[in-house]
Structures are given as structure tokens and as C-alpha cells.
N, C-alpha and C. Protein backbone atom coordinates (compact mmCIF):
# COMPACT_ATOMS: atom_id res chain seq x y z
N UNK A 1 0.85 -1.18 0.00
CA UNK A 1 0.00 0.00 0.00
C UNK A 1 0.89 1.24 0.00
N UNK A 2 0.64 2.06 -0.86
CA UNK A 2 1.46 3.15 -0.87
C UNK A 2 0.52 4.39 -0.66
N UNK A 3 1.01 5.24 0.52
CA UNK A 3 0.62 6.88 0.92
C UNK A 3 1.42 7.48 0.28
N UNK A 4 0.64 8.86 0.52
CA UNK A 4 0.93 10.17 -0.54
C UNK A 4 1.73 11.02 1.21
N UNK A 5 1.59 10.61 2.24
CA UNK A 5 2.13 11.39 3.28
C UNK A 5 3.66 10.58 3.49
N UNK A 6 4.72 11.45 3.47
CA UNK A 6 6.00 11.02 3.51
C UNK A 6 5.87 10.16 4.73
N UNK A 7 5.73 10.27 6.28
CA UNK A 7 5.72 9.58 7.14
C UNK A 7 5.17 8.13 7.20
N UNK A 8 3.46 8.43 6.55
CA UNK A 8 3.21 6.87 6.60
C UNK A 8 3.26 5.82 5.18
N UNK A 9 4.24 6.74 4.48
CA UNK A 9 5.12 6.26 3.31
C UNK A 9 6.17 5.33 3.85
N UNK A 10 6.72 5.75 4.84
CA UNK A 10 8.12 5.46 5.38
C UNK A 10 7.41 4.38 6.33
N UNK A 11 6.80 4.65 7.43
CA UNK A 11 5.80 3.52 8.09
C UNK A 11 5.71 1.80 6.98
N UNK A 12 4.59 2.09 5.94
CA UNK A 12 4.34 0.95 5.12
C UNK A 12 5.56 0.31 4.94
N UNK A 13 6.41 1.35 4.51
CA UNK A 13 7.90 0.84 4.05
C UNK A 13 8.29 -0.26 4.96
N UNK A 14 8.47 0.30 6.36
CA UNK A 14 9.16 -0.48 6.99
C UNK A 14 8.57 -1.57 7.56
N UNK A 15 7.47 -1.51 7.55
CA UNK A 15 6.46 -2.97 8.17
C UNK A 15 6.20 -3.58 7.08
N UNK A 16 6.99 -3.45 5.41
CA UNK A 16 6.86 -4.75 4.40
C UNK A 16 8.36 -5.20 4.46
N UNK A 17 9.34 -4.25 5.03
CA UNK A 17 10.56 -4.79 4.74
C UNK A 17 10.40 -5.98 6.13
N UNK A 18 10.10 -5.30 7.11
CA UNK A 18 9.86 -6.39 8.89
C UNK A 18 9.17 -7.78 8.45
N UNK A 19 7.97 -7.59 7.90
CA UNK A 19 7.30 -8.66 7.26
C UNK A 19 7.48 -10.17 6.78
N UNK A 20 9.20 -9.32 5.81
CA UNK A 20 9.80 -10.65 4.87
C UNK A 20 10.57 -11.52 5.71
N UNK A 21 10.88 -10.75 7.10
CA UNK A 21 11.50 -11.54 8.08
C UNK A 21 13.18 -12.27 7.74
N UNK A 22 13.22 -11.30 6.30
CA UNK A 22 14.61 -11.49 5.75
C UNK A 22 15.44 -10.86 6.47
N UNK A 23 14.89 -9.63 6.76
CA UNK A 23 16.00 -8.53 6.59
C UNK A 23 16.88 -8.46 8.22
N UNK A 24 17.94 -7.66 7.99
CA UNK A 24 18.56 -7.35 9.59
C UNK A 24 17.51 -6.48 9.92
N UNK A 25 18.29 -6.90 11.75
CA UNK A 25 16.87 -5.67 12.71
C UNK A 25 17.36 -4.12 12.26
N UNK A 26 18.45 -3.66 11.81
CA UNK A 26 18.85 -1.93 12.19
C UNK A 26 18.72 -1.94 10.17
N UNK A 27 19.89 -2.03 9.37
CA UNK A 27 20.27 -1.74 8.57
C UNK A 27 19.12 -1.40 7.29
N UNK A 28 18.20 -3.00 7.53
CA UNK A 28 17.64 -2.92 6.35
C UNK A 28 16.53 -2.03 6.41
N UNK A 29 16.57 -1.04 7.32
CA UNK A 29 15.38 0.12 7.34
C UNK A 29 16.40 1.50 6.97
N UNK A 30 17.70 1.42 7.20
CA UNK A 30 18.38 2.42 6.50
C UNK A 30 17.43 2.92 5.20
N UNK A 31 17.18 2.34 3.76
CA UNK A 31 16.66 2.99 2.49
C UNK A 31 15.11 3.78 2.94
N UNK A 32 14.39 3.06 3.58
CA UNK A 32 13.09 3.90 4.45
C UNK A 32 13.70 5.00 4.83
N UNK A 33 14.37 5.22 5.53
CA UNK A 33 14.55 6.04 6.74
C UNK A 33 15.52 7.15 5.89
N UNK A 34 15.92 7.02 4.76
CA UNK A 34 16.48 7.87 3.95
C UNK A 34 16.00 8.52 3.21
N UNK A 35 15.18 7.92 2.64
CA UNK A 35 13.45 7.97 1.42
C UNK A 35 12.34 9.20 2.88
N UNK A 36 12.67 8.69 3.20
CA UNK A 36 11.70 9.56 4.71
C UNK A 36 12.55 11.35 4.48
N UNK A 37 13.88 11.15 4.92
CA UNK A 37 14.55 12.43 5.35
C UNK A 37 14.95 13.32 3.90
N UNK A 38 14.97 12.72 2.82
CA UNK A 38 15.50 13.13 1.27
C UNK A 38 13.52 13.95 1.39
N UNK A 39 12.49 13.01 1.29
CA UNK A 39 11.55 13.99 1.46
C UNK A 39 11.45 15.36 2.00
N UNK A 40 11.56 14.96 3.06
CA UNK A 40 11.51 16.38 4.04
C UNK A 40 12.72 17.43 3.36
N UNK A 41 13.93 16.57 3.53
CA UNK A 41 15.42 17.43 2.72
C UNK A 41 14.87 18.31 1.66
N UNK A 42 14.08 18.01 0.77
CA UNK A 42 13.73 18.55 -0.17
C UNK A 42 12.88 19.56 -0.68
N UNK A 43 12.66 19.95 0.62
CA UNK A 43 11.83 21.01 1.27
C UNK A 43 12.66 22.36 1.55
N UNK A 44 13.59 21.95 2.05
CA UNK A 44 14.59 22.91 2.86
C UNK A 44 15.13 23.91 1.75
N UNK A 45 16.05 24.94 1.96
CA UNK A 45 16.69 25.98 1.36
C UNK A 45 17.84 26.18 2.15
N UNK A 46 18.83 25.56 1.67
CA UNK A 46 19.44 24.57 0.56
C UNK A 46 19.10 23.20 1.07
N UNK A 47 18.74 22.65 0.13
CA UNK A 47 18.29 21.37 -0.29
C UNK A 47 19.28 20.54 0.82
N UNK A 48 18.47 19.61 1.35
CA UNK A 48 19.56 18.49 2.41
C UNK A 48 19.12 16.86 1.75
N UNK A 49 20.23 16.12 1.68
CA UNK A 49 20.49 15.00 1.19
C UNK A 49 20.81 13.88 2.66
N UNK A 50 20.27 13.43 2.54
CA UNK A 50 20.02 11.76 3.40
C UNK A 50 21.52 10.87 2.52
N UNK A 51 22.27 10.48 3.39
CA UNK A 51 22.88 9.32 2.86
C UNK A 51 23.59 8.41 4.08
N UNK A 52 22.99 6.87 3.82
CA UNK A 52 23.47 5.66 4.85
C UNK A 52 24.82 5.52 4.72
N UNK A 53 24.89 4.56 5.86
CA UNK A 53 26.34 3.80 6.19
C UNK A 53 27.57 4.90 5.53
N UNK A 54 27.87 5.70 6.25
CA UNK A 54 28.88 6.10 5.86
C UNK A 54 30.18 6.10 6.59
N UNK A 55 31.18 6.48 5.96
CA UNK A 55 33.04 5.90 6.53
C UNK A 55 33.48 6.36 7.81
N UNK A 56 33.74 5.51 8.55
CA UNK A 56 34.29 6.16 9.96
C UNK A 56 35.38 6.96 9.84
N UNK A 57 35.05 8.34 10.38
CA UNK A 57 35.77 9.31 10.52
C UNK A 57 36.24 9.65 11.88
N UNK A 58 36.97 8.44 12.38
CA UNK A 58 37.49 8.92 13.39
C UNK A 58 36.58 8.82 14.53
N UNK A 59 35.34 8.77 14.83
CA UNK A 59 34.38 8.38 15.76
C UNK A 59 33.46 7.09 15.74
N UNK A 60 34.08 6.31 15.23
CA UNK A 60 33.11 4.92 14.76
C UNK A 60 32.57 4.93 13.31
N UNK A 61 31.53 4.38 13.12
CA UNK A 61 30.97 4.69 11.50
C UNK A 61 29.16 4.98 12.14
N UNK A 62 29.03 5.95 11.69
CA UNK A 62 27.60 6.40 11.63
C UNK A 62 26.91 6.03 10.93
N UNK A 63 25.31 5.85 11.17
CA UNK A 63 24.22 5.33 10.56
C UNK A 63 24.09 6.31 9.42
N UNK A 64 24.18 7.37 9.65
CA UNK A 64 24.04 7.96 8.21
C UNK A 64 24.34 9.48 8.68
N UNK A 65 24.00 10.35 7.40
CA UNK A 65 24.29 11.88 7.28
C UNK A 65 22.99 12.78 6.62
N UNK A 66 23.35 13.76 7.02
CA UNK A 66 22.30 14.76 5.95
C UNK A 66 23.53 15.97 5.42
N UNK A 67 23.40 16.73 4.56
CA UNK A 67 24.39 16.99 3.59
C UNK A 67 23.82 17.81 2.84
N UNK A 68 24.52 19.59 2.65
CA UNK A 68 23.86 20.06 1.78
C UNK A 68 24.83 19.97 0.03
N UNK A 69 24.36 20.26 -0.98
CA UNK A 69 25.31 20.97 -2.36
C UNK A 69 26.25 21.14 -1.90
N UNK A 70 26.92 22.38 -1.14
CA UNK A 70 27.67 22.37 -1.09
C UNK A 70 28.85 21.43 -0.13
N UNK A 71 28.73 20.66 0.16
CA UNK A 71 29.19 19.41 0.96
C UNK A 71 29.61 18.69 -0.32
N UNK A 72 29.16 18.47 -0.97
CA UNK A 72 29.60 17.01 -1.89
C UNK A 72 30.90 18.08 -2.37
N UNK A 73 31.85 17.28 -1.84
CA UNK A 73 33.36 17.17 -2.50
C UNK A 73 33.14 17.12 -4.46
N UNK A 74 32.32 15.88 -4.79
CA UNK A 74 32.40 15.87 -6.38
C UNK A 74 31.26 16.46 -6.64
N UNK A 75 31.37 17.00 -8.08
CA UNK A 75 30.30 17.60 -8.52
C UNK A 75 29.69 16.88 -9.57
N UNK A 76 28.61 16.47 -10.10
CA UNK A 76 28.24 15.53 -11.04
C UNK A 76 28.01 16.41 -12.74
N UNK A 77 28.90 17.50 -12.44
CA UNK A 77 28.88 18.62 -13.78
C UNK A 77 29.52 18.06 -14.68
């Protein structure tokens, strides 16, 4: 079932991924939970970007980031 409201977009999401009883308990809700915050991100001025699992910098490795334009090191120009 798919909603038109980002939240219980992200909700459905994650109670079909729980469902398949495949997935890990933390990780495999990472793409939900990104799909959730890139929504909202996309709202903002300047635009904020959601991205998982990213490289330990020195404090462990974090579940993820938010990130504006000017943050991305490469440019896709």
C-alpha cells in the first residue's frame, strides 16, 4: 500500500521490509529512513540529502548523514 504522506510512506515501508523476516533488525530500514529524510530534505533551502552507512571518521561509522550541495566534494557537472 502506498501513501501520498512522507511519514506513513516510510511507516508501510518499513512494516513490508519487517514482514519478509529477511531482513537485519537496524540496517535494512536504512533505504526507508532515507526515502523519509531526502523527502523532508527537499523542502529545505538549501536542499539536504540523506545518505546511509557512511566511513568512519574517526568516531566509529555512523548510521548515516544529511548533507547540503555544497558538501559534496564531487560535482556531477
Amino acid at each position: 500500500m502506498t501513501s501520498s504522506h512522507p511519514l506513513a510512506a516510510y511507516l508501510d515501508d518499513c512494516r513490508a521490509h519487517r514482514a519478509t523476516g529477511a531482513v537485519t533488525p537496524e540496517t535494512s530500514l536504512y533505504a526507508p529512513l532515507a526515502a523519509l529524510l531526502n523527502t523532508a530534505g527537499a523542502a529545505l533551502k538549501p536542499n539536504v540529502r540523506a545518505f546511509m552507512s557512511l566511513k568512519n571518521q574517526g568516531g566509529n561509522m555512523p548510521d548515516g548523514g544529511l548533507f547540503t550541495p555544497a558538501q559534496f566534494k564531487y560535482s556531477s557537472k
